[in-house]
Structure formats: C-alpha cells, structure tokens
Protein backbone atom coordinates (compact mmCIF):
# COMPACT_ATOMS: atom_id res chain seq x y z
CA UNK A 1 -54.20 -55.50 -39.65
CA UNK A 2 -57.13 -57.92 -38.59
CA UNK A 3 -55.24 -61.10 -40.85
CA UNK A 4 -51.83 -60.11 -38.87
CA UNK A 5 -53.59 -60.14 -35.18
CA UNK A 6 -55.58 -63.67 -36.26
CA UNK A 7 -51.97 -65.16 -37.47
CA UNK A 8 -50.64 -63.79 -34.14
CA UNK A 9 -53.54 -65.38 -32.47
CA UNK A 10 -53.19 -69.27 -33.83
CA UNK A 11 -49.40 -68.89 -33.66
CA UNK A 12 -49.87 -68.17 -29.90
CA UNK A 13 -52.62 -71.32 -29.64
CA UNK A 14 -49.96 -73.70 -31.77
CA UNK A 15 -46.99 -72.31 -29.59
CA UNK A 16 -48.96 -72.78 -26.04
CA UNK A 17 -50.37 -76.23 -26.89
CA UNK A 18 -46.85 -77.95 -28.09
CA UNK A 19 -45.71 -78.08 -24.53
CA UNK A 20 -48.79 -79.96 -23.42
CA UNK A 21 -48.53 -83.89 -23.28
CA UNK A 22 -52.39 -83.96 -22.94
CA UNK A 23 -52.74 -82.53 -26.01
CA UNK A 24 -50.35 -84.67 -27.93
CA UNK A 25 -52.09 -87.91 -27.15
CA UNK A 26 -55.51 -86.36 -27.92
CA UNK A 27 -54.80 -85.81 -31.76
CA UNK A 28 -51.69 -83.79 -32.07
CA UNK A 29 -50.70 -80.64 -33.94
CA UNK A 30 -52.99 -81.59 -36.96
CA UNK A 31 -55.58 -79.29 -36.15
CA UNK A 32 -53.47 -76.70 -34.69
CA UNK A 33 -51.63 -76.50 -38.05
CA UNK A 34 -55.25 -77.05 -40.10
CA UNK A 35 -56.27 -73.77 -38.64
CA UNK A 36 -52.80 -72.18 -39.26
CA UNK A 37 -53.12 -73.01 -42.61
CA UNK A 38 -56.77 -71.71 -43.03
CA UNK A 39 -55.61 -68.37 -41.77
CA UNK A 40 -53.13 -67.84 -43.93
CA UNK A 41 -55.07 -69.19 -46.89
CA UNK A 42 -57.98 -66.37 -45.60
CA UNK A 43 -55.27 -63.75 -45.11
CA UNK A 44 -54.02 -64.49 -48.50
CA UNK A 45 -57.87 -64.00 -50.24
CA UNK A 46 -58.90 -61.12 -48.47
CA UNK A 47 -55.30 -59.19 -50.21
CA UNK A 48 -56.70 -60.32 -53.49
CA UNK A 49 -60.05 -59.34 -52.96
CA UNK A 50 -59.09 -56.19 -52.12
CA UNK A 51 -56.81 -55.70 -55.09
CA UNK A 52 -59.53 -57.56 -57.57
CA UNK A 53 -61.66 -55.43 -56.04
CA UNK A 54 -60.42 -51.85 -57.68
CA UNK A 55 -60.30 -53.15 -60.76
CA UNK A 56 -63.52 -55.75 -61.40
CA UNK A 57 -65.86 -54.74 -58.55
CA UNK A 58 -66.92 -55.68 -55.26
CA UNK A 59 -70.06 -57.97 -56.28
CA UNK A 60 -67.66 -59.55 -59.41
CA UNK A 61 -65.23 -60.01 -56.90
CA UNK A 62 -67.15 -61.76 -54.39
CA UNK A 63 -68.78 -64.46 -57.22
CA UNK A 64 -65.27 -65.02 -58.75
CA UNK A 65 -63.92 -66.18 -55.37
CA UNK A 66 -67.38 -68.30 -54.46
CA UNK A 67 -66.59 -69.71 -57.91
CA UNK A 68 -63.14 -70.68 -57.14
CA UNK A 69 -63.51 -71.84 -53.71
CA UNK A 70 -66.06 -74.23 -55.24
CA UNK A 71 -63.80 -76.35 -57.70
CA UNK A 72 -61.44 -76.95 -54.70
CA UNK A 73 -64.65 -77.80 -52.03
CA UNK A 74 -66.67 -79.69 -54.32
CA UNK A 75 -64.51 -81.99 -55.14
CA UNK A 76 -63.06 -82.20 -51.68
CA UNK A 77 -66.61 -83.01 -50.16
CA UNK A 78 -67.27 -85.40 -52.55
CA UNK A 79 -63.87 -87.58 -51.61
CA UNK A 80 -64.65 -86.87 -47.47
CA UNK A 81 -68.36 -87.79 -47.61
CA UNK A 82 -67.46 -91.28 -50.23
C-alpha cells in the first residue's frame, strides 16, 4: 500500500513538472525519472524483504540486503568520487 501511494506520488511530480518550460531548462526530467526509478527499485526490495523475511529472518534479512546494496554502492562511489 505505502510503495503504491509513493509511485502515485512521483508519477504525479514527473507528470506536473513536464509541462513546465522552467523546469526543462533547469536540468530536465533526469531527476524526476532518478527518483522514479529509486521508488520502484525500493518498492521492489521491500516485496523481497518481506518474502525473505518468512523464510531466513528479519535480522538475516536486513544484513543480506545491506550486503547487496553494498557491491552495487561501493563501486558506484568509488567511480562518482574519482
């Protein structure tokens, strides 16, 4: 329920802000669609989770994801901070 009114949300803020010229010359869509895509990515972990969750545990759960969050950001920091 909470992912599907936060999708609704940023589809509402991409949706209102394509009409505005303003906001076209001050950096586009880019962001708009960065935090579409970051819902949906969050949406998308929070069903796992919960399904992981039954079967491994909540604390299990919780490391496994920090763990693979971190060979995606790691390396990502290390090519945006170079």
């Amino acid at each position: 329920m909470g992912s599907t009114i936060a999708l609704a949300g940023t589809a509402l803020l991409v949706s209102y802000n394509v009409g505005d010229t303003h906001f076209l010359a001050d950096g586009g869509i880019t962001g708009d669609l960065v935090i579409l895509a970051g819902t949906l990515i969050c949406a998308v972990g929070y069903v796992a989770g919960a399904r992981l969750s039954v079967s491994m545990g909540t604390w299990a759960t919780t490391f496994w994801g920090l763990a693979a969050a971190l060979v995606v950001l790691v390396p990502a920091f290390v090519i945006l901070a170079g």
